[in-house]
N, C-alpha and C. Protein backbone atom coordinates (compact mmCIF):
# COMPACT_ATOMS: atom_id res chain seq x y z
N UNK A 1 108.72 103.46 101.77
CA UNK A 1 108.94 104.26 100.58
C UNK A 1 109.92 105.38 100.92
N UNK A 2 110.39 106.03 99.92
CA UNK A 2 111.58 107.16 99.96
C UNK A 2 110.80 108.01 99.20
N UNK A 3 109.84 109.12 100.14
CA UNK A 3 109.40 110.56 99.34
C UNK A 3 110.29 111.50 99.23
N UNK A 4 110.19 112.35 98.43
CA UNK A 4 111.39 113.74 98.03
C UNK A 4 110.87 114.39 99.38
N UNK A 5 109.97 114.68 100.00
CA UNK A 5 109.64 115.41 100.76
C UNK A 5 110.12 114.78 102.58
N UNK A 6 109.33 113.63 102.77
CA UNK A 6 109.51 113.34 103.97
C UNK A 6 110.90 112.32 104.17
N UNK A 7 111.24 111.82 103.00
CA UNK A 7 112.46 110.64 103.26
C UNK A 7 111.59 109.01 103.49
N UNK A 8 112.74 108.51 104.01
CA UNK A 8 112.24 106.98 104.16
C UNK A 8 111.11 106.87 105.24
N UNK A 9 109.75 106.79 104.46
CA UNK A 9 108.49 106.38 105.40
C UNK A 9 108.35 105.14 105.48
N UNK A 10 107.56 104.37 106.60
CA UNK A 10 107.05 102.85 106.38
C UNK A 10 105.59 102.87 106.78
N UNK A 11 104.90 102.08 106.09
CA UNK A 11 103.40 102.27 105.85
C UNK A 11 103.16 100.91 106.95
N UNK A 12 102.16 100.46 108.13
CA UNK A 12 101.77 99.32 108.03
C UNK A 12 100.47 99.46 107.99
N UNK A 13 99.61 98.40 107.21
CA UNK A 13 98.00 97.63 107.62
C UNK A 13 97.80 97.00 107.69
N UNK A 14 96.69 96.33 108.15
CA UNK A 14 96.01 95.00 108.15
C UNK A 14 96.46 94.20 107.22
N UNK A 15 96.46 94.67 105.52
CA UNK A 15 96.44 94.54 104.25
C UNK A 15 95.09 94.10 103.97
N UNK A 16 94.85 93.86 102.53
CA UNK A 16 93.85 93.17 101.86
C UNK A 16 92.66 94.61 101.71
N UNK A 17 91.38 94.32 101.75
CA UNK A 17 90.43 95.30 101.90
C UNK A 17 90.17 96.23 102.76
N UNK A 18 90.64 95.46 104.11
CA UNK A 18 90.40 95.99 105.20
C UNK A 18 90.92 97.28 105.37
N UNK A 19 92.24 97.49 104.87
CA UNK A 19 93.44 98.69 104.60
C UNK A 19 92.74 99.95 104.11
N UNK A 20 91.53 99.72 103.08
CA UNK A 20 91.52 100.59 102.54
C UNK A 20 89.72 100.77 102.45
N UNK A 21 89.49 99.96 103.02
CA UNK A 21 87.98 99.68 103.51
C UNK A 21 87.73 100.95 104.62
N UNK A 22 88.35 100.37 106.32
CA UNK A 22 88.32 101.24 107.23
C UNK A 22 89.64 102.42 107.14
N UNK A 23 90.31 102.06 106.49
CA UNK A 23 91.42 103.40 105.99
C UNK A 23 91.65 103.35 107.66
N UNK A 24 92.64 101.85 107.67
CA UNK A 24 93.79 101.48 108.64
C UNK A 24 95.24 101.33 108.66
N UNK A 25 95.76 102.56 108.77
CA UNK A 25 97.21 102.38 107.83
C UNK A 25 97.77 103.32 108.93
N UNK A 26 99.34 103.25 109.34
CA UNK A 26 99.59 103.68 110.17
C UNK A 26 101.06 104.06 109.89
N UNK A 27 101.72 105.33 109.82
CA UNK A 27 103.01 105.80 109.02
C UNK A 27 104.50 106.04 110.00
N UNK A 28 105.40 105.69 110.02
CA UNK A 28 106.32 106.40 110.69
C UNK A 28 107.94 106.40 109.89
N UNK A 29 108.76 107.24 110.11
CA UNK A 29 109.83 107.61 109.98
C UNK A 29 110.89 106.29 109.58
N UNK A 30 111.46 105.96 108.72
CA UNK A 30 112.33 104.53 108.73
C UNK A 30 113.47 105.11 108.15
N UNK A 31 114.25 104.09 108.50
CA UNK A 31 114.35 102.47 109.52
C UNK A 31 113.52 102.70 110.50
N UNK A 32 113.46 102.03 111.05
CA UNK A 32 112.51 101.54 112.19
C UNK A 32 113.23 100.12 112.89
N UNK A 33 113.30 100.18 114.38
CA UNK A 33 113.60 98.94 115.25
C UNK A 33 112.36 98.47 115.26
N UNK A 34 112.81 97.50 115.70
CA UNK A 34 111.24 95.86 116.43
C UNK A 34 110.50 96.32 117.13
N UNK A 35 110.97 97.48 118.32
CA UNK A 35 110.34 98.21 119.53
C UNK A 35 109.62 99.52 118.63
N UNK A 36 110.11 100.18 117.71
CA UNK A 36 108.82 100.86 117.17
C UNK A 36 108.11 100.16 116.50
N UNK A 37 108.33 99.08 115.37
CA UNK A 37 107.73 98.50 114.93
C UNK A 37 106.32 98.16 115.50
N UNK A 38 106.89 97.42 116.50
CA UNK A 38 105.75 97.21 117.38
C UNK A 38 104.55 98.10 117.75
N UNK A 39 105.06 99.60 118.23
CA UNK A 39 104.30 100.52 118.68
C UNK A 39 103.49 100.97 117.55
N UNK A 40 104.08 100.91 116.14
CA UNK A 40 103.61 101.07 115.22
C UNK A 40 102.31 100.25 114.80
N UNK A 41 102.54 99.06 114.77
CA UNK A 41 101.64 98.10 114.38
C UNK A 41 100.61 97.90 115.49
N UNK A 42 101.05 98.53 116.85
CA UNK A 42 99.72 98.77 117.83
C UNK A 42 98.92 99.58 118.10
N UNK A 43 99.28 100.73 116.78
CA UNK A 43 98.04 101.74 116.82
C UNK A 43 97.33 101.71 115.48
N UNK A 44 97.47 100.03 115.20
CA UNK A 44 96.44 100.17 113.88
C UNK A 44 95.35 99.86 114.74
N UNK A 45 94.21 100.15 114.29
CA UNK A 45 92.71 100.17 115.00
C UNK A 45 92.23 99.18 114.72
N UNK A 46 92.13 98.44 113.69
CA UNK A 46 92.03 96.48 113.52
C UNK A 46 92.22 96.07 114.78
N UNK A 47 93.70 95.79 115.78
CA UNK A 47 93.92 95.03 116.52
C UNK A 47 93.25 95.47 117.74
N UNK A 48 92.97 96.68 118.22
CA UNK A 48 92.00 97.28 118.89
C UNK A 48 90.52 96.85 118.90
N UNK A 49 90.17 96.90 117.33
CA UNK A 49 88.80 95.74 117.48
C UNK A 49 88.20 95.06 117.61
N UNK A 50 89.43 94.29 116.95
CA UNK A 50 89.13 93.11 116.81
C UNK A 50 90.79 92.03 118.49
N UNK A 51 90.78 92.66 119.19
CA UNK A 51 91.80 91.95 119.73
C UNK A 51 92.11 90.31 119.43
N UNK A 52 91.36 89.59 119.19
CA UNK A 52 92.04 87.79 118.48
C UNK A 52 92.13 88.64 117.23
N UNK A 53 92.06 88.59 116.50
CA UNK A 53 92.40 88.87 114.96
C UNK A 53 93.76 88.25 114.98
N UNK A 54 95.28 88.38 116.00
CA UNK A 54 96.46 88.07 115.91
C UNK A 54 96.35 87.59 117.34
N UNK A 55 97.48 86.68 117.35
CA UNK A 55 97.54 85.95 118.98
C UNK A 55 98.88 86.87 119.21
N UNK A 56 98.99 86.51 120.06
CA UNK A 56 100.53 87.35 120.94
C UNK A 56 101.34 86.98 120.85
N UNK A 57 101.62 85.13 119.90
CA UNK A 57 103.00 84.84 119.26
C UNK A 57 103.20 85.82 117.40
N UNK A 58 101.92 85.82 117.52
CA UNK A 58 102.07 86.39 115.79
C UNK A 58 102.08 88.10 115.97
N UNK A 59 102.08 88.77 117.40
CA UNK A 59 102.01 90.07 117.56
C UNK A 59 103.72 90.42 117.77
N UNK A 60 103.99 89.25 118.12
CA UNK A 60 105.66 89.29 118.93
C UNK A 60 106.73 89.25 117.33
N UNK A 61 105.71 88.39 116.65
CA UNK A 61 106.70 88.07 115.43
C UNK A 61 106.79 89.39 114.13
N UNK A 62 105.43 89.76 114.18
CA UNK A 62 105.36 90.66 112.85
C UNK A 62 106.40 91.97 112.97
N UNK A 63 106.64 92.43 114.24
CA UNK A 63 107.33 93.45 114.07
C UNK A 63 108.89 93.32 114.18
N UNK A 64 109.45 91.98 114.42
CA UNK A 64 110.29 91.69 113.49
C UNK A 64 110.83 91.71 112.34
N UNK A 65 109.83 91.47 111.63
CA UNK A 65 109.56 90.84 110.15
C UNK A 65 109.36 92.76 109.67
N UNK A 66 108.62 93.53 110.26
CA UNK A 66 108.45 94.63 109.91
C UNK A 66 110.02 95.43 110.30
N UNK A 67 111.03 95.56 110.72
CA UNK A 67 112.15 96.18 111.20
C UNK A 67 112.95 95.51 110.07
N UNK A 68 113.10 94.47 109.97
CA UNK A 68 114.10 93.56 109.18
C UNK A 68 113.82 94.54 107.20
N UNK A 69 112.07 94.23 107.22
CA UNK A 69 111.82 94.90 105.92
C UNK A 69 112.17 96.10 105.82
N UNK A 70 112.26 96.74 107.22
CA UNK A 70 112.48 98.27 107.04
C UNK A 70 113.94 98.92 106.36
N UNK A 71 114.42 98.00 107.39
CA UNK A 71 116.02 98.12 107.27
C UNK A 71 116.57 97.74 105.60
N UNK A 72 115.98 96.75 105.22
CA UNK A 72 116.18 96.53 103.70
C UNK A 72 115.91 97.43 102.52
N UNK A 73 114.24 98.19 103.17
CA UNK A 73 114.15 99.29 102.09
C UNK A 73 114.90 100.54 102.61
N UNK A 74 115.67 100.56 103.54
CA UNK A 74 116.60 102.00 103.74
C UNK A 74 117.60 101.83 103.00
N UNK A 75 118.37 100.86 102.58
CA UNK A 75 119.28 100.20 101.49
C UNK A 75 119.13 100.76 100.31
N UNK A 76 117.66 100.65 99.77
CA UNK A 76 117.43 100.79 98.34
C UNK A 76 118.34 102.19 97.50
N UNK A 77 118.49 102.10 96.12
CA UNK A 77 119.46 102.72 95.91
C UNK A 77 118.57 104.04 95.77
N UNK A 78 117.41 103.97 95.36
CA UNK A 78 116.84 104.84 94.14
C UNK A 78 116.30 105.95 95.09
N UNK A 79 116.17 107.30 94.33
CA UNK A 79 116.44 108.32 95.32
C UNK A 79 114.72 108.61 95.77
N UNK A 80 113.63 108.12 94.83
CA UNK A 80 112.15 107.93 95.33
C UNK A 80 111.68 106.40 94.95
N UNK A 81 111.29 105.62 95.92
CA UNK A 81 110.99 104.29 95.30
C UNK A 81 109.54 103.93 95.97
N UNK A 82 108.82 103.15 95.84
CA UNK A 82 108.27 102.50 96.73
C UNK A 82 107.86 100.53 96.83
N UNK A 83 108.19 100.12 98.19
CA UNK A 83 108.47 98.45 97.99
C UNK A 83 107.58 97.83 99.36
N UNK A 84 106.63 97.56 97.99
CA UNK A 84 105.54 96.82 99.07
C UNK A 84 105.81 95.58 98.74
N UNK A 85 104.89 94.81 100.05
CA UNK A 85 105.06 93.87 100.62
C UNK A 85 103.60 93.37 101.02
N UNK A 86 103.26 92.43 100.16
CA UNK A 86 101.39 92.35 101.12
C UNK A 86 100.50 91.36 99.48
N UNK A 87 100.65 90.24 100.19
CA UNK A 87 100.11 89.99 101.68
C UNK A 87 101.29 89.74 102.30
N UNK A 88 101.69 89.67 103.52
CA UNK A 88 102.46 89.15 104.39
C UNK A 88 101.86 88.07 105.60
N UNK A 89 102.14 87.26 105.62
CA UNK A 89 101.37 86.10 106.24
C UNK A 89 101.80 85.70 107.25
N UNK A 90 101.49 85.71 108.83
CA UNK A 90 102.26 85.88 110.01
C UNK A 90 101.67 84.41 110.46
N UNK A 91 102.37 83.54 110.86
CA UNK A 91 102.05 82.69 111.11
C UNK A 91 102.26 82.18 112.48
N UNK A 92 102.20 80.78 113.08
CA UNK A 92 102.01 80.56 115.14
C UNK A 92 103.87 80.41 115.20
N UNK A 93 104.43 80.20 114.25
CA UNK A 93 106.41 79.89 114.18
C UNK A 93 106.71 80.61 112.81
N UNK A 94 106.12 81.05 112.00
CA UNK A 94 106.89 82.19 110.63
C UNK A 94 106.62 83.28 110.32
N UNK A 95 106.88 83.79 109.80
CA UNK A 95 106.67 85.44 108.78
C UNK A 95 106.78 84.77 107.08
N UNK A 96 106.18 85.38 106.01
CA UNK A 96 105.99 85.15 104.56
C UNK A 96 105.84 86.58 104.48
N UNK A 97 106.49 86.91 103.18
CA UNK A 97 106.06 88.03 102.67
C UNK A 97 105.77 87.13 101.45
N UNK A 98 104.56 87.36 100.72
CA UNK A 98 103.87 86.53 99.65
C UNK A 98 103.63 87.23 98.56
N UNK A 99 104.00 88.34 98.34
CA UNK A 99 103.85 88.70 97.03
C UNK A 99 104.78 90.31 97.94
N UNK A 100 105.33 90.93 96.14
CA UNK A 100 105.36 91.97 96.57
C UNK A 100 105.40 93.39 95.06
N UNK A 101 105.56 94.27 95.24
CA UNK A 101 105.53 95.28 94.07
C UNK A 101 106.84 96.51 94.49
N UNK A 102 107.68 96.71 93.80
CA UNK A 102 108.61 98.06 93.66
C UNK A 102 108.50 98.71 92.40
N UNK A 103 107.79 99.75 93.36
CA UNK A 103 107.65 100.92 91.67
C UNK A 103 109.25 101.79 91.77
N UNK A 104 109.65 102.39 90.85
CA UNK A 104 110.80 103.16 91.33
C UNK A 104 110.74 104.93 90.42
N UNK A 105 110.64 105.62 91.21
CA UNK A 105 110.27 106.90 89.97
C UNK A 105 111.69 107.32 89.72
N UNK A 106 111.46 108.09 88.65
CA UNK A 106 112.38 108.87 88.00
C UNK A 106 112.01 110.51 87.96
């Protein structure tokens, strides 16, 4: 998202219930590379708990898939927007982003 206040943030979670169940969501500064990405998506507390929850080809892939999205919403034109993405579906050879929502304020 692009706040008036902080600029281009990127949100990641688990998604689904879990996100907002254990209030697992984890924020940093974007764009964002693969190498924060990563660091990012390794201090959600899910993968800590649950360590299988993701195997280490789908840990290697998501923060790809998370840098690539990042870089796309730094693009966006609009001066506050926000462009989710979720579910996103990480798979043993893909990434899906499967649905998504852009609100855009005025």
């Amino acid at each position: 998202m692009r706040d008036r206040e902080f600029g281009m943030v990127m949100g990641c979670g688990m998604g689904g219930g879990m996100t907002e169940i254990i209030d697992d969501e984890v924020f940093a500064r974007a764009p964002i590379d693969a190498d924060g990405a990563e660091d990012l998506l390794r201090r959600l507390r899910t993968l800590h708990r649950l360590p299988g929850f993701l195997t280490s080809d789908q840990i290697r892939r998501a923060p790809d898939f998370a840098a690539g999205f990042s870089a796309l919403a730094a693009t966006a034109p609009w001066p506050v927007f926000t462009l989710e993405v979720n579910p996103r579906k990480v798979g043993e050879n893909s990434v899906a982003a499967v649905d998504g929502l852009l609100i855009i304020e005025r």
